[in-house]
C-alpha atoms as a PDB file:
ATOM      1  CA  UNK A   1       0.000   0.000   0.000  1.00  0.00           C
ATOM      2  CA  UNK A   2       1.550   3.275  -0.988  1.00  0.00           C
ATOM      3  CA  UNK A   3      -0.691   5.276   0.880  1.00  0.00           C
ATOM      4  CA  UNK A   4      -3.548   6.664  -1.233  1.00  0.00           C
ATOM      5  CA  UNK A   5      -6.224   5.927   0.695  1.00  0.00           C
ATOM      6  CA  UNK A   6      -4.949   7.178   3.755  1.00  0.00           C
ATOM      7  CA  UNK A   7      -7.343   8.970   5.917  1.00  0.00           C
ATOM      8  CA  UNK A   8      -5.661  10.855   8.595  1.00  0.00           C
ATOM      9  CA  UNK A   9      -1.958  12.750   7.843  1.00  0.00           C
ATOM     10  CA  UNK A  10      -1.400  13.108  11.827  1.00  0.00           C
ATOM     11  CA  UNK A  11       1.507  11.457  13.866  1.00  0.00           C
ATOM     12  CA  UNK A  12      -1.191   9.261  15.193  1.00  0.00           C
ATOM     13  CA  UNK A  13      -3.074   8.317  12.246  1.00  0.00           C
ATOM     14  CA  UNK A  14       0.136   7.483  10.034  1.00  0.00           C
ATOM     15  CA  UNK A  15       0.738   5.512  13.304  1.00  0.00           C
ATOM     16  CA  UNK A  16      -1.852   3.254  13.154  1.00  0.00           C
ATOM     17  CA  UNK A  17      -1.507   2.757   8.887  1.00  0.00           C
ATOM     18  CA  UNK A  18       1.458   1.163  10.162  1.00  0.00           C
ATOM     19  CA  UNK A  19      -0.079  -1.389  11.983  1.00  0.00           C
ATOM     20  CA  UNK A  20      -2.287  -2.718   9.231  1.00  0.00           C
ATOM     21  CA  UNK A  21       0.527  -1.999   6.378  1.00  0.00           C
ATOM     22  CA  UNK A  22       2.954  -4.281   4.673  1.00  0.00           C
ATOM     23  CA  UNK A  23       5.414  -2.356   7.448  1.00  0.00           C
ATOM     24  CA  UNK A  24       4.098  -4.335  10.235  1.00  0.00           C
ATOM     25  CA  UNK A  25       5.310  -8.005   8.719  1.00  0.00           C
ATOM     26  CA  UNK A  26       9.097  -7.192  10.064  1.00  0.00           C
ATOM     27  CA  UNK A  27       7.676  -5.701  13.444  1.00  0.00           C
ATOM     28  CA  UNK A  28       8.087  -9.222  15.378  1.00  0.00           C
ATOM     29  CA  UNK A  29      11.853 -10.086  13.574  1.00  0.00           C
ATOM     30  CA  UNK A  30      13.212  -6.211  14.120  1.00  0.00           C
ATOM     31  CA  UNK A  31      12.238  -6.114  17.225  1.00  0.00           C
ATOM     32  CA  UNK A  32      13.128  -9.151  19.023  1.00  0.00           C
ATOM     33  CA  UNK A  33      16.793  -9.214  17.427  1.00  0.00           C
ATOM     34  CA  UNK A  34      17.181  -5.255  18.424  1.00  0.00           C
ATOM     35  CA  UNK A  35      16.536  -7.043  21.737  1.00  0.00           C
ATOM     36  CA  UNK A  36      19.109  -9.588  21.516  1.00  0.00           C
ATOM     37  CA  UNK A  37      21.536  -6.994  19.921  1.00  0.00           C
ATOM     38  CA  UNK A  38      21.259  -5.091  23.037  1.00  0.00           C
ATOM     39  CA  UNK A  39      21.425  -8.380  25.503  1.00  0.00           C
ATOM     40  CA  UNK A  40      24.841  -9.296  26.119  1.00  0.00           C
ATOM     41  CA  UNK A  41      23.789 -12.424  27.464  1.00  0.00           C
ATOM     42  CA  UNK A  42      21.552 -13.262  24.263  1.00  0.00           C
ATOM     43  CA  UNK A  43      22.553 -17.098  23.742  1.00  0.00           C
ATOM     44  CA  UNK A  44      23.155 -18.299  20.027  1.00  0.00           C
ATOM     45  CA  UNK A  45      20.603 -20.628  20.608  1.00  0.00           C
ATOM     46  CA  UNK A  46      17.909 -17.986  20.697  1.00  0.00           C
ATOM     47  CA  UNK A  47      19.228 -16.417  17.688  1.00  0.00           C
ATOM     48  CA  UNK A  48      19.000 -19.470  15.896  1.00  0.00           C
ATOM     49  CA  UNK A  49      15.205 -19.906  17.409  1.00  0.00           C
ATOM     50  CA  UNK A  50      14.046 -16.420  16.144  1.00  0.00           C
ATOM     51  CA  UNK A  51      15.776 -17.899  12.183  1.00  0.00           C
ATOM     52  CA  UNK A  52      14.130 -20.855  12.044  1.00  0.00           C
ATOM     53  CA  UNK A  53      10.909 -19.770  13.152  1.00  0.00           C
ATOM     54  CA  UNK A  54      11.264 -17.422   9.368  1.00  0.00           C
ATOM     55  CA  UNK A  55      12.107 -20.060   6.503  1.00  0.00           C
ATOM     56  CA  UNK A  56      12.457 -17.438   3.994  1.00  0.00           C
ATOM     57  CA  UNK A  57      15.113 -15.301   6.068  1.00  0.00           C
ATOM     58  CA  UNK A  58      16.645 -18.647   7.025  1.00  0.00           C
ATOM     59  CA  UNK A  59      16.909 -19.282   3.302  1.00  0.00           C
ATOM     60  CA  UNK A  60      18.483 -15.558   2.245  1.00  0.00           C
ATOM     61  CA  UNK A  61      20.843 -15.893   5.596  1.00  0.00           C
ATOM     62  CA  UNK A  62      22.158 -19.173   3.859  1.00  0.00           C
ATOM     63  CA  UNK A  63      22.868 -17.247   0.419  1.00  0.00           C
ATOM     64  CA  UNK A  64      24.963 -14.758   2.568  1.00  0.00           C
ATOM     65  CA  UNK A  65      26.886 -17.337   3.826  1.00  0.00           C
ATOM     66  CA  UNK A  66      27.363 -18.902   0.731  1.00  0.00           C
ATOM     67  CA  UNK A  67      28.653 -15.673  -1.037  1.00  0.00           C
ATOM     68  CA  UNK A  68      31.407 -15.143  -2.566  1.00  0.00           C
ATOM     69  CA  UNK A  69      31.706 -12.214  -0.073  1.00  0.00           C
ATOM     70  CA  UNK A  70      32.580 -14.651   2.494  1.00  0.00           C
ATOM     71  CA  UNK A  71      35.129 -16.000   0.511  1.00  0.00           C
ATOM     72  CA  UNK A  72      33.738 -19.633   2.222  1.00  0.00           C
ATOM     73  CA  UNK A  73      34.892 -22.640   1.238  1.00  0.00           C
ATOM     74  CA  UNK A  74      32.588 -24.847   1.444  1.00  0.00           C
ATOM     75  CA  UNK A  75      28.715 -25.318   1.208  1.00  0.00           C
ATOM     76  CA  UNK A  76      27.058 -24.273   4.661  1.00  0.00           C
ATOM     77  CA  UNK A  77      23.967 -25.867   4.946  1.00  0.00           C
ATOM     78  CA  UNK A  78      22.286 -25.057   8.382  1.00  0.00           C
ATOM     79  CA  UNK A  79      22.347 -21.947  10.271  1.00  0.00           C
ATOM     80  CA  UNK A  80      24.951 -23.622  12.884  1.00  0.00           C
ATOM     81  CA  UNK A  81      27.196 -23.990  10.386  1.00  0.00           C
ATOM     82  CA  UNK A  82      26.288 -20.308   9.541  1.00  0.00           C
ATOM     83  CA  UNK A  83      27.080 -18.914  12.936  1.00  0.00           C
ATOM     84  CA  UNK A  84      29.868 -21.030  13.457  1.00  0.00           C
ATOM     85  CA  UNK A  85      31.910 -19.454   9.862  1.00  0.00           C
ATOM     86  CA  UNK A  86      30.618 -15.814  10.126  1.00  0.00           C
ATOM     87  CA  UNK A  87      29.781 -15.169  14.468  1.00  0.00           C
ATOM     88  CA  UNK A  88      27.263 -13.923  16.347  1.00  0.00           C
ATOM     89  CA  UNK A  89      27.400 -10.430  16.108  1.00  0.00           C
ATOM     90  CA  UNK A  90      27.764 -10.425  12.068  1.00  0.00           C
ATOM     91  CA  UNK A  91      25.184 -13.295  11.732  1.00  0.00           C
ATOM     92  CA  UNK A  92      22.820 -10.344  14.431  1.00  0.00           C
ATOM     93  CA  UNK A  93      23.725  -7.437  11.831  1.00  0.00           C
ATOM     94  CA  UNK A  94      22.532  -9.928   8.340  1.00  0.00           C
ATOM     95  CA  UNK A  95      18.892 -10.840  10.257  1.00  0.00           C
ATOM     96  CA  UNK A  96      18.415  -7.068  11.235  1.00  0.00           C
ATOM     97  CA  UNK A  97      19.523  -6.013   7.848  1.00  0.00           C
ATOM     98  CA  UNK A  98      17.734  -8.656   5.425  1.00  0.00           C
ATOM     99  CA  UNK A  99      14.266  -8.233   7.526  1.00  0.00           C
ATOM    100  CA  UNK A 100      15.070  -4.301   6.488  1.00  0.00           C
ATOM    101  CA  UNK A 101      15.711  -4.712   3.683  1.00  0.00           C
ATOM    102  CA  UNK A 102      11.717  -6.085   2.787  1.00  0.00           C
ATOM    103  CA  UNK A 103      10.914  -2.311   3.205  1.00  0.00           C
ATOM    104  CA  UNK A 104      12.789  -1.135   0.445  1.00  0.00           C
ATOM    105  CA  UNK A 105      11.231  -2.940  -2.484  1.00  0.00           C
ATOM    106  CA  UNK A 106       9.900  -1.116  -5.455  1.00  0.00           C
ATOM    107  CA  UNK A 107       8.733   2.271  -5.083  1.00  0.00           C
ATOM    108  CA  UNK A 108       8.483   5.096  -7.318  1.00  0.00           C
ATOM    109  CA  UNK A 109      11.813   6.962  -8.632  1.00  0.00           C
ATOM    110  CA  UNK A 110      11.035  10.847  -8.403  1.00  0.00           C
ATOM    111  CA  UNK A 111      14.161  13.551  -9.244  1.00  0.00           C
ATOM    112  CA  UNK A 112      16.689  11.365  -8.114  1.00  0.00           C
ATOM    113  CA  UNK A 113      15.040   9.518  -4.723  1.00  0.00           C
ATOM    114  CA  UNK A 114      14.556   5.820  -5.102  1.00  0.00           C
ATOM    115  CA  UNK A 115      13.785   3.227  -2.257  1.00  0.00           C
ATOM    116  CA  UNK A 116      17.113   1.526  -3.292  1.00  0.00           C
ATOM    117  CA  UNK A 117      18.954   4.827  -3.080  1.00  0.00           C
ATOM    118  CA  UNK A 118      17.896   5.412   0.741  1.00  0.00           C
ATOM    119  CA  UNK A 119      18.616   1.780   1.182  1.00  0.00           C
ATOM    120  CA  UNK A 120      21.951   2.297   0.203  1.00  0.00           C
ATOM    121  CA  UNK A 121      22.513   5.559   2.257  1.00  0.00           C
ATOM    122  CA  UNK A 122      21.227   3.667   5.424  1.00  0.00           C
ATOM    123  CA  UNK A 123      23.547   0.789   4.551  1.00  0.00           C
ATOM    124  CA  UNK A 124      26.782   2.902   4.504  1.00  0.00           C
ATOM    125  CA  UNK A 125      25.621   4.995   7.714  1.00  0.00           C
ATOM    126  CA  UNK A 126      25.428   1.776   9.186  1.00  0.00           C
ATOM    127  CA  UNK A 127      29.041   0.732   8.167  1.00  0.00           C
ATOM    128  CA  UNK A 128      30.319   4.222   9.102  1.00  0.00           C
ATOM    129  CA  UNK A 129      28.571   4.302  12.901  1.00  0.00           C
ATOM    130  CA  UNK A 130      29.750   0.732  13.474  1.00  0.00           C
ATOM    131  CA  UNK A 131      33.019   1.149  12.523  1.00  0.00           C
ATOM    132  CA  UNK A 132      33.445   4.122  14.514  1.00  0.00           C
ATOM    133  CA  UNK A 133      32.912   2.379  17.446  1.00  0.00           C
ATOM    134  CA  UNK A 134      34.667  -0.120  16.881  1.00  0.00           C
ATOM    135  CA  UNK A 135      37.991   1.597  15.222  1.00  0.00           C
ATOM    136  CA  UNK A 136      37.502   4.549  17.680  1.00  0.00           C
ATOM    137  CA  UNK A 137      35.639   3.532  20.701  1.00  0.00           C
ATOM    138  CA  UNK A 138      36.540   0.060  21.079  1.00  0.00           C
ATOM    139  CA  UNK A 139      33.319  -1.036  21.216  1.00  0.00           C
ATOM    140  CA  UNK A 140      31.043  -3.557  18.919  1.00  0.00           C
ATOM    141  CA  UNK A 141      29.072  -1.196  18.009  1.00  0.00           C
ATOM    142  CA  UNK A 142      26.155  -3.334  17.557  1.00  0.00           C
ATOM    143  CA  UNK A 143      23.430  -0.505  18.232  1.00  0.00           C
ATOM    144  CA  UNK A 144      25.175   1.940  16.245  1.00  0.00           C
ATOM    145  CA  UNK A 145      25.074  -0.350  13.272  1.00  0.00           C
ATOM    146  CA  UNK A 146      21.195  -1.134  14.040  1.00  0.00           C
ATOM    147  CA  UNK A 147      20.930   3.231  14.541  1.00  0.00           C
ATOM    148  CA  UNK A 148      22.258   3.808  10.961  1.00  0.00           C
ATOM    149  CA  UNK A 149      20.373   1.250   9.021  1.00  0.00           C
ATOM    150  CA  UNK A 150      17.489   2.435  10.799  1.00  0.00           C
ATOM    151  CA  UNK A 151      17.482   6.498  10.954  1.00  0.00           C
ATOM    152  CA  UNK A 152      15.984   7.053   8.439  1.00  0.00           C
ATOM    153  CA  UNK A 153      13.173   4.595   8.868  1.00  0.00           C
ATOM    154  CA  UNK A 154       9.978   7.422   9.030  1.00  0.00           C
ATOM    155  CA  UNK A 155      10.952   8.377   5.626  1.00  0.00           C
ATOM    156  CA  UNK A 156      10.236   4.722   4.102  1.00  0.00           C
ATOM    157  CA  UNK A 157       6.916   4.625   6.211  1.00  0.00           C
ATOM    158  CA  UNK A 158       6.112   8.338   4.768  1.00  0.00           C
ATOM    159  CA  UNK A 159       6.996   6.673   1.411  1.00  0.00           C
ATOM    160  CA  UNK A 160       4.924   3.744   2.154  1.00  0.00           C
ATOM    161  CA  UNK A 161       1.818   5.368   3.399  1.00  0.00           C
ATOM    162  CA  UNK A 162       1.484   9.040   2.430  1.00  0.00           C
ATOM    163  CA  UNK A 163       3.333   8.182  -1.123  1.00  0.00           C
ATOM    164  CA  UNK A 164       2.086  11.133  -3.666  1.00  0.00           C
ATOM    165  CA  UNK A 165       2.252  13.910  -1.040  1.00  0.00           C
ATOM    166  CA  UNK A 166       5.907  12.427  -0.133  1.00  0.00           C
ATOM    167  CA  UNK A 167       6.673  12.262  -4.220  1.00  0.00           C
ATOM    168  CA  UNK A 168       6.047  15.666  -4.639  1.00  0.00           C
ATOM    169  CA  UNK A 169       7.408  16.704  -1.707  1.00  0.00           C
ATOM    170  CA  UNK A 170      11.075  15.205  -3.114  1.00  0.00           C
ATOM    171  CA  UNK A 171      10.028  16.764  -6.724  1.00  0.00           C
ATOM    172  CA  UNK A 172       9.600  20.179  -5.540  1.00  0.00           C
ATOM    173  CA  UNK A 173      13.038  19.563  -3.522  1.00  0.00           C
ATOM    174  CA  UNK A 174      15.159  19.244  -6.647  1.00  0.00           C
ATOM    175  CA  UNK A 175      14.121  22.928  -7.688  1.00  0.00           C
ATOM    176  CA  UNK A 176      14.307  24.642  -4.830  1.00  0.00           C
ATOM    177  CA  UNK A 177      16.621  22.738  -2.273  1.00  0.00           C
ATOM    178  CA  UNK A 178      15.960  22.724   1.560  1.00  0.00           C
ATOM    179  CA  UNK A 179      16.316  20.358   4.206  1.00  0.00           C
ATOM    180  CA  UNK A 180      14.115  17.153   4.154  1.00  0.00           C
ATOM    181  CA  UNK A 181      13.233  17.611   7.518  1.00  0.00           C
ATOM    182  CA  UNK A 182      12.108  21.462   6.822  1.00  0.00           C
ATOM    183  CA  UNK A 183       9.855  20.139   3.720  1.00  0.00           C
ATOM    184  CA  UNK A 184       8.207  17.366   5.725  1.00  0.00           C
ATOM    185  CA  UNK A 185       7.078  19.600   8.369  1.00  0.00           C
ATOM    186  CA  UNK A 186       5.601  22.239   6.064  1.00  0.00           C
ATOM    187  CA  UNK A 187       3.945  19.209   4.435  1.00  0.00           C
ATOM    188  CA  UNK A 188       2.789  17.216   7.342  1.00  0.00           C
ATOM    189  CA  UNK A 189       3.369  18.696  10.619  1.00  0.00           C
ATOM    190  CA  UNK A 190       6.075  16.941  11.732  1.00  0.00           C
ATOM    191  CA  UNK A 191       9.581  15.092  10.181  1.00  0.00           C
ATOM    192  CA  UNK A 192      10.648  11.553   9.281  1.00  0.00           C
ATOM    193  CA  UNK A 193      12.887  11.749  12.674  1.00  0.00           C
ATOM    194  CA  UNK A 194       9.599  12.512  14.628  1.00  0.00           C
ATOM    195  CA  UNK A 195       8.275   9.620  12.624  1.00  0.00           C
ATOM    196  CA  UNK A 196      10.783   7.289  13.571  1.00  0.00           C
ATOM    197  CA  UNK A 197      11.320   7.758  17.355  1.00  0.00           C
ATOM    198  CA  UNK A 198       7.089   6.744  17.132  1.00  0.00           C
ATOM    199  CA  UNK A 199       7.210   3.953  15.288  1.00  0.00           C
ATOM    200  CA  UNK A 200      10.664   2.809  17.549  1.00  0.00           C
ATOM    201  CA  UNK A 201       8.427   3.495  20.465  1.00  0.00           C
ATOM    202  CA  UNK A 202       5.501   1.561  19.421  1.00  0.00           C
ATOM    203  CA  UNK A 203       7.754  -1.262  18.673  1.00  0.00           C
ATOM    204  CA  UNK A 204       9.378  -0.886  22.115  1.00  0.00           C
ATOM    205  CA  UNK A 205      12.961  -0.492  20.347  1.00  0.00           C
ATOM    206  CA  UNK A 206      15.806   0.047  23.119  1.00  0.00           C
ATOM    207  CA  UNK A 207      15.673   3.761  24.236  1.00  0.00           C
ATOM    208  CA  UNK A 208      19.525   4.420  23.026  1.00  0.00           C
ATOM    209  CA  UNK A 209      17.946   3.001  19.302  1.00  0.00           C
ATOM    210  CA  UNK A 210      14.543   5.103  19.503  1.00  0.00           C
ATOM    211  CA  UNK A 211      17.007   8.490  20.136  1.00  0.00           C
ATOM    212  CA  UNK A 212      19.543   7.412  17.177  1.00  0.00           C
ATOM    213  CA  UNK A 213      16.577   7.476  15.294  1.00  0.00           C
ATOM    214  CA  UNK A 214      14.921  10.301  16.214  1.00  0.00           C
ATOM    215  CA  UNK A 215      17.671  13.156  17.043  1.00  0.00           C
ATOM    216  CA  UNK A 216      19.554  12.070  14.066  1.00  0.00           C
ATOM    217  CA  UNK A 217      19.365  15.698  12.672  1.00  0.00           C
ATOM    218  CA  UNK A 218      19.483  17.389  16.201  1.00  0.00           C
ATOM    219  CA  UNK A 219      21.540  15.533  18.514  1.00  0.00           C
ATOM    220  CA  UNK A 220      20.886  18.359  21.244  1.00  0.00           C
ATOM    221  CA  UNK A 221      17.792  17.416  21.490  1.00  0.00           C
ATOM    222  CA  UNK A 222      18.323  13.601  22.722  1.00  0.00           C
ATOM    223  CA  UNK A 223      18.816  13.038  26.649  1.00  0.00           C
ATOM    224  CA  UNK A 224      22.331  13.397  27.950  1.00  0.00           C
ATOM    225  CA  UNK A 225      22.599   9.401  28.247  1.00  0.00           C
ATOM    226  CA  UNK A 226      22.312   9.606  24.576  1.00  0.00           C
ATOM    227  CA  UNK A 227      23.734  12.234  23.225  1.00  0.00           C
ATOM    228  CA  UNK A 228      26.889  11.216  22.206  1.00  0.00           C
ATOM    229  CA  UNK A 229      25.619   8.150  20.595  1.00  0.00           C
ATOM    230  CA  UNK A 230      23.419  10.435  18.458  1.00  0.00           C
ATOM    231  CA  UNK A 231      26.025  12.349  17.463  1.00  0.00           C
ATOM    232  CA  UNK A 232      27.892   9.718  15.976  1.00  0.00           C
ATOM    233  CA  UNK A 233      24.656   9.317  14.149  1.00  0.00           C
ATOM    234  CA  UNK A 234      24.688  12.559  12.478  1.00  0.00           C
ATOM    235  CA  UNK A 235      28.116  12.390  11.980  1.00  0.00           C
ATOM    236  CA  UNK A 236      27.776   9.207  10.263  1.00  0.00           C
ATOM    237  CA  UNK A 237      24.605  10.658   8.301  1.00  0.00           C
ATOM    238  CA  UNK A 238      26.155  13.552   7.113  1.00  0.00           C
ATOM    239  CA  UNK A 239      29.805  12.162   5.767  1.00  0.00           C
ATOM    240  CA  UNK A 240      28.024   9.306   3.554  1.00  0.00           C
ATOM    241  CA  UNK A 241      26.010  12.163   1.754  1.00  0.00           C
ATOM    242  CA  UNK A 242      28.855  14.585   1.745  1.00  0.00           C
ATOM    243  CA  UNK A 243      30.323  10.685  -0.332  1.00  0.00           C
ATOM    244  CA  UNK A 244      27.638  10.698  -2.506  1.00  0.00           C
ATOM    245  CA  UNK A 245      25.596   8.271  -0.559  1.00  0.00           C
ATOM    246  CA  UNK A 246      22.513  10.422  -0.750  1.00  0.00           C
ATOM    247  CA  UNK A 247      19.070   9.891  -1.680  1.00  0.00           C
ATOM    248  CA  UNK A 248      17.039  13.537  -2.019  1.00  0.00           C
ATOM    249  CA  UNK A 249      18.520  16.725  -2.971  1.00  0.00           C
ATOM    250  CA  UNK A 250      19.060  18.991   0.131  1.00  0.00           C
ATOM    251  CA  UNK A 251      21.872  21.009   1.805  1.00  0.00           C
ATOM    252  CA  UNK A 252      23.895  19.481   4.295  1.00  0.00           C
ATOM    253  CA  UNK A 253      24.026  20.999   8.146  1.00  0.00           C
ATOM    254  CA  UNK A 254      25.985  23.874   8.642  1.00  0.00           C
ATOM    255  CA  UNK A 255      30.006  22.271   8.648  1.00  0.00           C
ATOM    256  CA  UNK A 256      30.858  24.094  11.785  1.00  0.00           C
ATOM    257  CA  UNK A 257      28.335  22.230  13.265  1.00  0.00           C
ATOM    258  CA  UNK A 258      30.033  18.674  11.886  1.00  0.00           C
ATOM    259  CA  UNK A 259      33.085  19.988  13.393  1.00  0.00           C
ATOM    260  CA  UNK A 260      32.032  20.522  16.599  1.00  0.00           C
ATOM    261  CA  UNK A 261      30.486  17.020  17.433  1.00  0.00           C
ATOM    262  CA  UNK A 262      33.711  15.698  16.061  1.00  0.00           C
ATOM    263  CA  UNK A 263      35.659  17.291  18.833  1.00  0.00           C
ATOM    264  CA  UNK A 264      32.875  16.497  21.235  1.00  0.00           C
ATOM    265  CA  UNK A 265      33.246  12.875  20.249  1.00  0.00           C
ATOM    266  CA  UNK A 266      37.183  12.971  20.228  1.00  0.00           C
ATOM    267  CA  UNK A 267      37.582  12.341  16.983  1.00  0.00           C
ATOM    268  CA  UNK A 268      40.656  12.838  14.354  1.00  0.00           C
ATOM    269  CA  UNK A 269      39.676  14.101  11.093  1.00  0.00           C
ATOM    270  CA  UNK A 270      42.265  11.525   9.723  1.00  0.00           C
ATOM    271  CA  UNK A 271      40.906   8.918  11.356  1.00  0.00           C
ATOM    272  CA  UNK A 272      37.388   9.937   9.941  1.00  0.00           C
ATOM    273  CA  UNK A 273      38.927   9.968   6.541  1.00  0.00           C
ATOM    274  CA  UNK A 274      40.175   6.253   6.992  1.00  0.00           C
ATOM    275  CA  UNK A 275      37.108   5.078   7.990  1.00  0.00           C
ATOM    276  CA  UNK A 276      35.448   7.085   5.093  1.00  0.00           C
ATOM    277  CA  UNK A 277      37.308   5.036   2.510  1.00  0.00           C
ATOM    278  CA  UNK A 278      36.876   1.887   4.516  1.00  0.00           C
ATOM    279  CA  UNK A 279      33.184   1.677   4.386  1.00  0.00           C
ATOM    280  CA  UNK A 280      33.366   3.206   0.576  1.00  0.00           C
ATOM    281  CA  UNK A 281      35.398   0.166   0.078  1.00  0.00           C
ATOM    282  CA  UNK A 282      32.989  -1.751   1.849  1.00  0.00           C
ATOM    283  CA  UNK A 283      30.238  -0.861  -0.197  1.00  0.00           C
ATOM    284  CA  UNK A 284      31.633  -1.071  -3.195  1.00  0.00           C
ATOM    285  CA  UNK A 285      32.339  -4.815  -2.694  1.00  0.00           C
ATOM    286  CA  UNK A 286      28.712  -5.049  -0.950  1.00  0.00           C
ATOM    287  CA  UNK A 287      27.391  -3.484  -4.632  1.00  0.00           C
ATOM    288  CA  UNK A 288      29.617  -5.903  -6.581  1.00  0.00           C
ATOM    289  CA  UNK A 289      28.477  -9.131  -4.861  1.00  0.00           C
ATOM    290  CA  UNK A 290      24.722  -8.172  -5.197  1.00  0.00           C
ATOM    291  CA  UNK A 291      25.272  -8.682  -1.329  1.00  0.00           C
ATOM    292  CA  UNK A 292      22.322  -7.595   0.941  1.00  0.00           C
ATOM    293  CA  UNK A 293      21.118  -5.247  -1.628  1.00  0.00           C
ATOM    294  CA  UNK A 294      17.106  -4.288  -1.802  1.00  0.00           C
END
């Protein structure tokens, strides 16, 4: 359903076209391996539970495996063998990221915005966040990889649900350029971030993973607990569309403002620029293996 016979543009009422839309089929998967993402004493046995209990995203986790990006060699055919070649944490990232994936399916293609080209932006904000707490933080990194592929998850439900108001929101946006957020607001009353931190809400996503999503574009506006986990967010965000990994045309943030959550992070811009090309790397191999594309 793309939204046409919507009823009710409010918060509220896109709210519950979510409930009854092709959206809510990933509710149960997303949010009970966002759980064990953020459960460091999640056994391997209940991620191979939540698999099995999905044949069809037990049979795509299989291709994965199988893929030449894993360079294995030799046939896996059960998801044991599946955690045992790739881990736990990477085997976490492919469920949460093929269940996503299901949202990003066809779609219309309006002055340069495309499902697949969102897709692809959340993909490499993902890599980015991840790696920067990994590389940087020394941490897994687990929610920030879940934060990225998800930020921008209101604008797929606006997509979804409120489809030709959101299509000519983006058309008007490649003749006179503004933020998305500024456009959807005019439009609707409120912005794909507000969007997102409701749906994360409804779906009882952990509260560090419903303020990713929501503060994206203001990071002073999540709770101190947060805040610095938002920020590497937006910083994320903004370097994979200052790549190219866009998907509407729009100005970026003011760069001082990029600068300053860098320091506040304790970042080195040369470090930033290593993990840049890392994840460009990265998807560049992901876009040459057709692997975990929508």
């Amino acid at each position: 359903m793309d939204g046409e016979e919507k009823t009710d543009n409010s918060l509220a009422g896109l709210l519950e076209l979510v409930e009854t839309s092709p959206l809510a089929s990933i509710k149960g998967t997303v949010s009970r391996i966002l759980s064990l993402i953020s459960d460091p004493a999640a056994s391997s046995s209940e991620l191979i539970q939540l698999i099995e209990l999905d044949p069809p995203l037990t049979a795509k986790i299989l291709r994965v495996a199988n893929s030449a990006y894993y360079a294995t060699s030799k046939d896996i055919s059960d998801i044991h063998q599946a955690l045992i070649w790739i881990g736990l944490d990477t085997l976490k990232e492919i469920i949460l990221t093929q269940k996503m994936s299901e949202l990003y399916h066809g779609g219309t293609s309006v002055a340069g915005y495309s499902r697949f080209q969102l897709w692809r932006h959340s993909l490499a904000v993902a890599f980015l966040a991840k790696n920067i707490y990994r590389r940087e933080f020394g941490e897994k990194g687990n929610n920030a990889y879940a934060a990225g592929l998800m930020h921008d998850i209101g604008i797929i439900v606006e997509d979804q649900l409120l489809h030709q108001e959101f299509m000519q929101l983006v058309q008007s946006m490649k003749d006179a350029p503004r933020s998305l957020s500024d456009g959807e607001t005019s439009l609707f009353g409120y912005d794909h971030g507000l969007v997102g931190m409701a749906l994360a809400e409804s779906w009882n996503f952990p509260a560090e993973l419903k303020e990713g999503i929501g503060f994206h574009h203001n990071p002073e506006g999540a709770s101190k607990e947060h805040r610095l986990f938002v920020k590497t967010i937006f910083v994320a965000d903004y370097l994979m569309f200052a790549q190219g990994y866009g998907y509407v045309a729009m100005p970026l943030p003011d760069r001082e403002i990029l600068e300053q959550y860098v320091r506040d992070l304790g970042l080195q811009w040369y470090a930033l620029r290593a993990l840049v090309e890392l994840v460009r790397e990265e998807m560049e191999k992901v876009e040459q293996k057709g692997y975990l594309v929508a």
